[in-house]
Protein backbone atom coordinates (compact mmCIF):
# COMPACT_ATOMS: atom_id res chain seq x y z
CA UNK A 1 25.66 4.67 -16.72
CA UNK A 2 23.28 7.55 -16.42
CA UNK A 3 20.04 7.66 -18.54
CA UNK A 4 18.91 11.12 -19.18
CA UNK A 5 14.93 10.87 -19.69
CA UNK A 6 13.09 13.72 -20.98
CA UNK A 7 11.56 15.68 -18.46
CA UNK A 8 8.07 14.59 -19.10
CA UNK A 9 9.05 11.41 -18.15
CA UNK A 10 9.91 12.18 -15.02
CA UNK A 11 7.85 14.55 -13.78
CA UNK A 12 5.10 11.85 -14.59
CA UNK A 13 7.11 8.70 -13.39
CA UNK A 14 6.90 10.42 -10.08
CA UNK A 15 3.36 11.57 -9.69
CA UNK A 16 2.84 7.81 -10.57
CA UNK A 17 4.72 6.62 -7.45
CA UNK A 18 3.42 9.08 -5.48
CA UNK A 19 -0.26 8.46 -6.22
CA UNK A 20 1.04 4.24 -5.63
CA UNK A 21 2.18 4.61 -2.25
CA UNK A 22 -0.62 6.87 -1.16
CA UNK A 23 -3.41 4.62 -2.55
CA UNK A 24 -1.66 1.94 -0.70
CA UNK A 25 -1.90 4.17 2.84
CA UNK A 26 -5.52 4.73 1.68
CA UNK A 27 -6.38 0.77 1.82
CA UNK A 28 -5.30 1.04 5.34
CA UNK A 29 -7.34 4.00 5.86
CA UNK A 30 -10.24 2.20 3.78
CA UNK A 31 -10.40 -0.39 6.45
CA UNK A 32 -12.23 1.34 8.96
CA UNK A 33 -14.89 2.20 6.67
CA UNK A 34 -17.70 -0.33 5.86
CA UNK A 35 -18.42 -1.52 2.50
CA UNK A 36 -20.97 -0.12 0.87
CA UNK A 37 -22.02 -2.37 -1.92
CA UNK A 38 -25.65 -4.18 -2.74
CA UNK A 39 -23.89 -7.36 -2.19
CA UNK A 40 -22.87 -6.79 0.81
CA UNK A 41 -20.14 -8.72 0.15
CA UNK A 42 -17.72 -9.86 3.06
CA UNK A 43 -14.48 -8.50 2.57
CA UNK A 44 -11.52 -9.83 4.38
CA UNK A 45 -10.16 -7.47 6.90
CA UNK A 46 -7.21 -6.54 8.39
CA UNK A 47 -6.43 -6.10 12.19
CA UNK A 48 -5.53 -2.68 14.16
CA UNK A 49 -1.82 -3.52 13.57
CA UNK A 50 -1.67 -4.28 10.35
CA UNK A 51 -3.95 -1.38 9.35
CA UNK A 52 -1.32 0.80 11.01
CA UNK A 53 1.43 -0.53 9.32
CA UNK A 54 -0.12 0.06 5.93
CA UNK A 55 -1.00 3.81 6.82
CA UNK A 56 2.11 4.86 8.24
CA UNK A 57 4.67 2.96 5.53
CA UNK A 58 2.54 4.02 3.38
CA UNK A 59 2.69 7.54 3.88
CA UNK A 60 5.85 7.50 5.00
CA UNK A 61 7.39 6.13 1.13
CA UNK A 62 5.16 8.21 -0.69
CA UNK A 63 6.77 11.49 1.36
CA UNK A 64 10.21 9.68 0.94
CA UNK A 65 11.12 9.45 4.92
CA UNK A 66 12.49 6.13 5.80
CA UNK A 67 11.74 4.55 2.29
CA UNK A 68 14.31 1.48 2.84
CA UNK A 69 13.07 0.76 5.84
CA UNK A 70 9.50 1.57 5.72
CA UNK A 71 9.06 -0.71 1.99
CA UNK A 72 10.76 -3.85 4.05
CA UNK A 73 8.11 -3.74 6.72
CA UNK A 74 5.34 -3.13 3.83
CA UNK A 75 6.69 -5.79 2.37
CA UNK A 76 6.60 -8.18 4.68
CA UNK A 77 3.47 -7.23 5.73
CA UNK A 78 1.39 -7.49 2.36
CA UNK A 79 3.21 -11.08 1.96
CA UNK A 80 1.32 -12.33 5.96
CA UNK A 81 -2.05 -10.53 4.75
CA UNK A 82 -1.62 -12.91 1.52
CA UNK A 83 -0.39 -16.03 3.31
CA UNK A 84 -3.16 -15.35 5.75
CA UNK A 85 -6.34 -14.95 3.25
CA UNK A 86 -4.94 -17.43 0.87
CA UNK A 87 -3.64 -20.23 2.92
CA UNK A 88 -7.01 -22.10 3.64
CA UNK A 89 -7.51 -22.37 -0.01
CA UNK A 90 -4.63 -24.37 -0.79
């Protein structure tokens, strides 16, 4: 079955993903940069590996290269950040 959305629809369904996966390669990129906040609030953050992993899958599924593969590793990367900053407060 083939749904046939108005254009409008699609043309913003996909700046919507885009922006998505390019904010999420910008929280990698975010990482190297210090907080600036009057708190100076402690944030919880991420190692040289992981930071790499959520730059390059990121950019790499907002462009649309290696989508399958790169959203698996994303994946199972955002689920050991959680398990990692969550699992002491269980």
């Amino acid at each position: 079955m083939v749904m046939n959305f108005p254009i409008a629809f699609r043309i913003h369904f996909c700046i919507m993903r885009f922006s998505r996966r390019l904010m999420f390669a910008c929280h990698g990129l975010d990482q190297d940069i210090p907080a600036r906040s009057p708190r100076k609030a402690k944030r919880f953050r991420l190692d040289g590996g992981r930071r790499l992993v959520e730059i390059v899958c990121g950019f790499l599924v907002a462009f649309g290269l290696l989508t399958r593969l790169a959203a698996f590793v994303a994946s199972g990367e955002c689920g050991g950040v959680f398990h990692d900053a969550c699992a002491n407060r269980v």
